[in-house]
Protein backbone atom coordinates (compact mmCIF):
# COMPACT_ATOMS: atom_id res chain seq x y z
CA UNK A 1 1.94 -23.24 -9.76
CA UNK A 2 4.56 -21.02 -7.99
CA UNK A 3 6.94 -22.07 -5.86
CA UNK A 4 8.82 -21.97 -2.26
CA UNK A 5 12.49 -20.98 -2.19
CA UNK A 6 13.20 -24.67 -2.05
CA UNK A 7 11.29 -25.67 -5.03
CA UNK A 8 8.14 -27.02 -3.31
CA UNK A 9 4.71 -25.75 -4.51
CA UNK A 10 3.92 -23.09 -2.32
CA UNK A 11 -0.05 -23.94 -2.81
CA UNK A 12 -1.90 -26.28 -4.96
CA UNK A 13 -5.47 -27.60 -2.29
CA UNK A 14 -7.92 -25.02 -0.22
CA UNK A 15 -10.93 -25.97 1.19
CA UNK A 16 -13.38 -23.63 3.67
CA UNK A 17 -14.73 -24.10 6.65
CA UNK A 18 -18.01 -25.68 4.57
CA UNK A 19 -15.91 -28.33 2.76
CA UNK A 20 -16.16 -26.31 -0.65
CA UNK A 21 -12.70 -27.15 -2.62
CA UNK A 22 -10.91 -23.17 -4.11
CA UNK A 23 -9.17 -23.77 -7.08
CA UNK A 24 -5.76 -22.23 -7.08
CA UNK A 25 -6.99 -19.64 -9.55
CA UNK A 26 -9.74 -18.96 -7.50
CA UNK A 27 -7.52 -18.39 -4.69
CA UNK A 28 -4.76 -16.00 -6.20
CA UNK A 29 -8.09 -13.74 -7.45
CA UNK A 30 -9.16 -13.48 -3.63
CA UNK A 31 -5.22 -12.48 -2.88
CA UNK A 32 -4.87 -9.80 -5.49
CA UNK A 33 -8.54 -8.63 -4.73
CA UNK A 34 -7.40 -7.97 -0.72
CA UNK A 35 -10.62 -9.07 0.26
CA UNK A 36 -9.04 -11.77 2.37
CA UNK A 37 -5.98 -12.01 4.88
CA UNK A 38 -3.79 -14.29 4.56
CA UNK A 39 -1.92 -15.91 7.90
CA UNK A 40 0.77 -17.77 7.80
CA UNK A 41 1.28 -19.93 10.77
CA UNK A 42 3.85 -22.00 9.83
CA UNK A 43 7.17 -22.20 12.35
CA UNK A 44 9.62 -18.98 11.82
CA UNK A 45 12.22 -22.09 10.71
CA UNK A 46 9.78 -23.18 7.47
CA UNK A 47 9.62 -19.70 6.71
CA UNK A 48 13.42 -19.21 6.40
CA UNK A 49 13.36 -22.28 4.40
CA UNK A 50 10.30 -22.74 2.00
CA UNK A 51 9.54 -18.90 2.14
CA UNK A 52 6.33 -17.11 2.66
CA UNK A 53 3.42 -16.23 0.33
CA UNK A 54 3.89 -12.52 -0.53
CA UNK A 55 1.51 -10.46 1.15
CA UNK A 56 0.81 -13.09 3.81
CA UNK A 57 1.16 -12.26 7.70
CA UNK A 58 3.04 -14.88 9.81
CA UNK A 59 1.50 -15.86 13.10
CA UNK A 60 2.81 -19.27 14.05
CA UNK A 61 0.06 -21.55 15.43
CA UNK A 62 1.45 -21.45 18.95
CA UNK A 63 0.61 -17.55 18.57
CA UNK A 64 -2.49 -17.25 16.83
CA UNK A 65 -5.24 -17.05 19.61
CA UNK A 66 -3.07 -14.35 21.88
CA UNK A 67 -2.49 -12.44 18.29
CA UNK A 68 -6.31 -12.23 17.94
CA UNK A 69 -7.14 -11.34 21.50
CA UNK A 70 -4.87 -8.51 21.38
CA UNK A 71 -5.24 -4.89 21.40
CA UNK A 72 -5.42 -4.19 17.97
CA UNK A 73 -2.13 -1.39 18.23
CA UNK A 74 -0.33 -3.95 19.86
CA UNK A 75 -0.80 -6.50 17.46
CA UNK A 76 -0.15 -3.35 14.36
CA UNK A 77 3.21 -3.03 16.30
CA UNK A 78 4.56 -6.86 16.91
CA UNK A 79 3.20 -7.85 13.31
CA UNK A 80 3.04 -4.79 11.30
CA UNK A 81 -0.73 -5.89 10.26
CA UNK A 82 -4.07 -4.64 11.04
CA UNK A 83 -6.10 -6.52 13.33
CA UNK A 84 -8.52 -8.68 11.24
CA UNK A 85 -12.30 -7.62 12.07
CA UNK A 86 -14.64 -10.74 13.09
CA UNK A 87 -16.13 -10.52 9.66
CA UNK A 88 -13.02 -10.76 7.64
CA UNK A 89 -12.04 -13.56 5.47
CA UNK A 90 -9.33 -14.96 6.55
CA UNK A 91 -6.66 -17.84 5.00
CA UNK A 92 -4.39 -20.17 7.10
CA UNK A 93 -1.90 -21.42 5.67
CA UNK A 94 0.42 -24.28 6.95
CA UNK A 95 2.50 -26.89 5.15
CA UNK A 96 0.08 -30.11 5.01
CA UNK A 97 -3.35 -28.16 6.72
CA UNK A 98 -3.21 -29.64 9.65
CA UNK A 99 -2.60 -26.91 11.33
CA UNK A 100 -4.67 -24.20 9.26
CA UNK A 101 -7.40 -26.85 10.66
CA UNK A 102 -6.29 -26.01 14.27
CA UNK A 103 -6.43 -22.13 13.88
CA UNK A 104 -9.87 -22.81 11.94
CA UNK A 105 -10.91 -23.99 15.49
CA UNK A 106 -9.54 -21.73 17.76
CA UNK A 107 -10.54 -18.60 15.43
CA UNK A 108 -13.97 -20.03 15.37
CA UNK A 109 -14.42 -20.15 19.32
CA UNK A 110 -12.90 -16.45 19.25
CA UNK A 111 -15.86 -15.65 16.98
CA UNK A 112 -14.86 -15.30 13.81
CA UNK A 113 -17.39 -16.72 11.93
CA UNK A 114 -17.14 -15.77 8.27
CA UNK A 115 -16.13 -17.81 5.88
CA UNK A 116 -12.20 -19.15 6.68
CA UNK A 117 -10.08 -21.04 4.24
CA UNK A 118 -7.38 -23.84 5.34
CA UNK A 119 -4.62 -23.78 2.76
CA UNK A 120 -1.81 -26.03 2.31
CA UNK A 121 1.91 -25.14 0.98
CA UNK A 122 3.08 -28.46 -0.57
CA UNK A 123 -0.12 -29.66 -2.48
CA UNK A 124 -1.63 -31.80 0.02
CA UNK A 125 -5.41 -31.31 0.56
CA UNK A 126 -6.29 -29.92 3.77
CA UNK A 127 -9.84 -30.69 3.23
CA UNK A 128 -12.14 -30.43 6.15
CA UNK A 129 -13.83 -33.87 7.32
């Protein structure tokens, strides 16, 4: 399991949006394939000290529904990312889930409705109930 700058586990539990558990395995093949993206919305204060997945995009929480919403050069220029299409997979990834469960939400009412993973940084299952 790899891990954060200060020695946490940067993931070890995913669950989607149906309650199906990704192994960890499972979950680095969908990174190196790029057929996901990854969003980290974790505060810009965990990222200085836990790190960030490579290849990830930070959007803190607080952000994440004005990110989407925006015109998609806009969003190119204040995150250096594409804007994710409505069919896109895309990963959340907080410390604990609660969060990623919170941007599940909000994504979902914007109308993304493809399959969306929650993903924890320091092992703890962010299952969906």
């Amino acid at each position: 399991m790899p891990l954060c700058k200060s020695g946490c586990e940067i993931v070890c539990h995913f669950c989607t949006a149906e309650n199906h558990n990704v192994s960890y395995g499972e979950f680095k093949d969908l990174v190196e394939s790029k057929a996901i993206q990854l969003i980290d919305i974790t505060e810009k204060w965990e990222i200085g000290e836990h790190g960030k997945i490579p290849g990830s995009i930070h959007i803190p929480l607080a952000q994440v529904v004005e990110a989407l919403q925006m015109n998609p050069e806009h969003l190119k220029k204040i995150y250096n990312q594409d804007m994710p299409s409505k069919s896109d997979h895309l990963i959340f990834v907080c410390m604990a889930g609660v969060r990623s469960k919170q941007a599940l939400a909000a994504t979902k009412s914007l109308g993304y409705d493809s399959t969306i993973l929650v993903a924890s940084k320091n092992g703890q299952n962010a299952s969906l109930q």
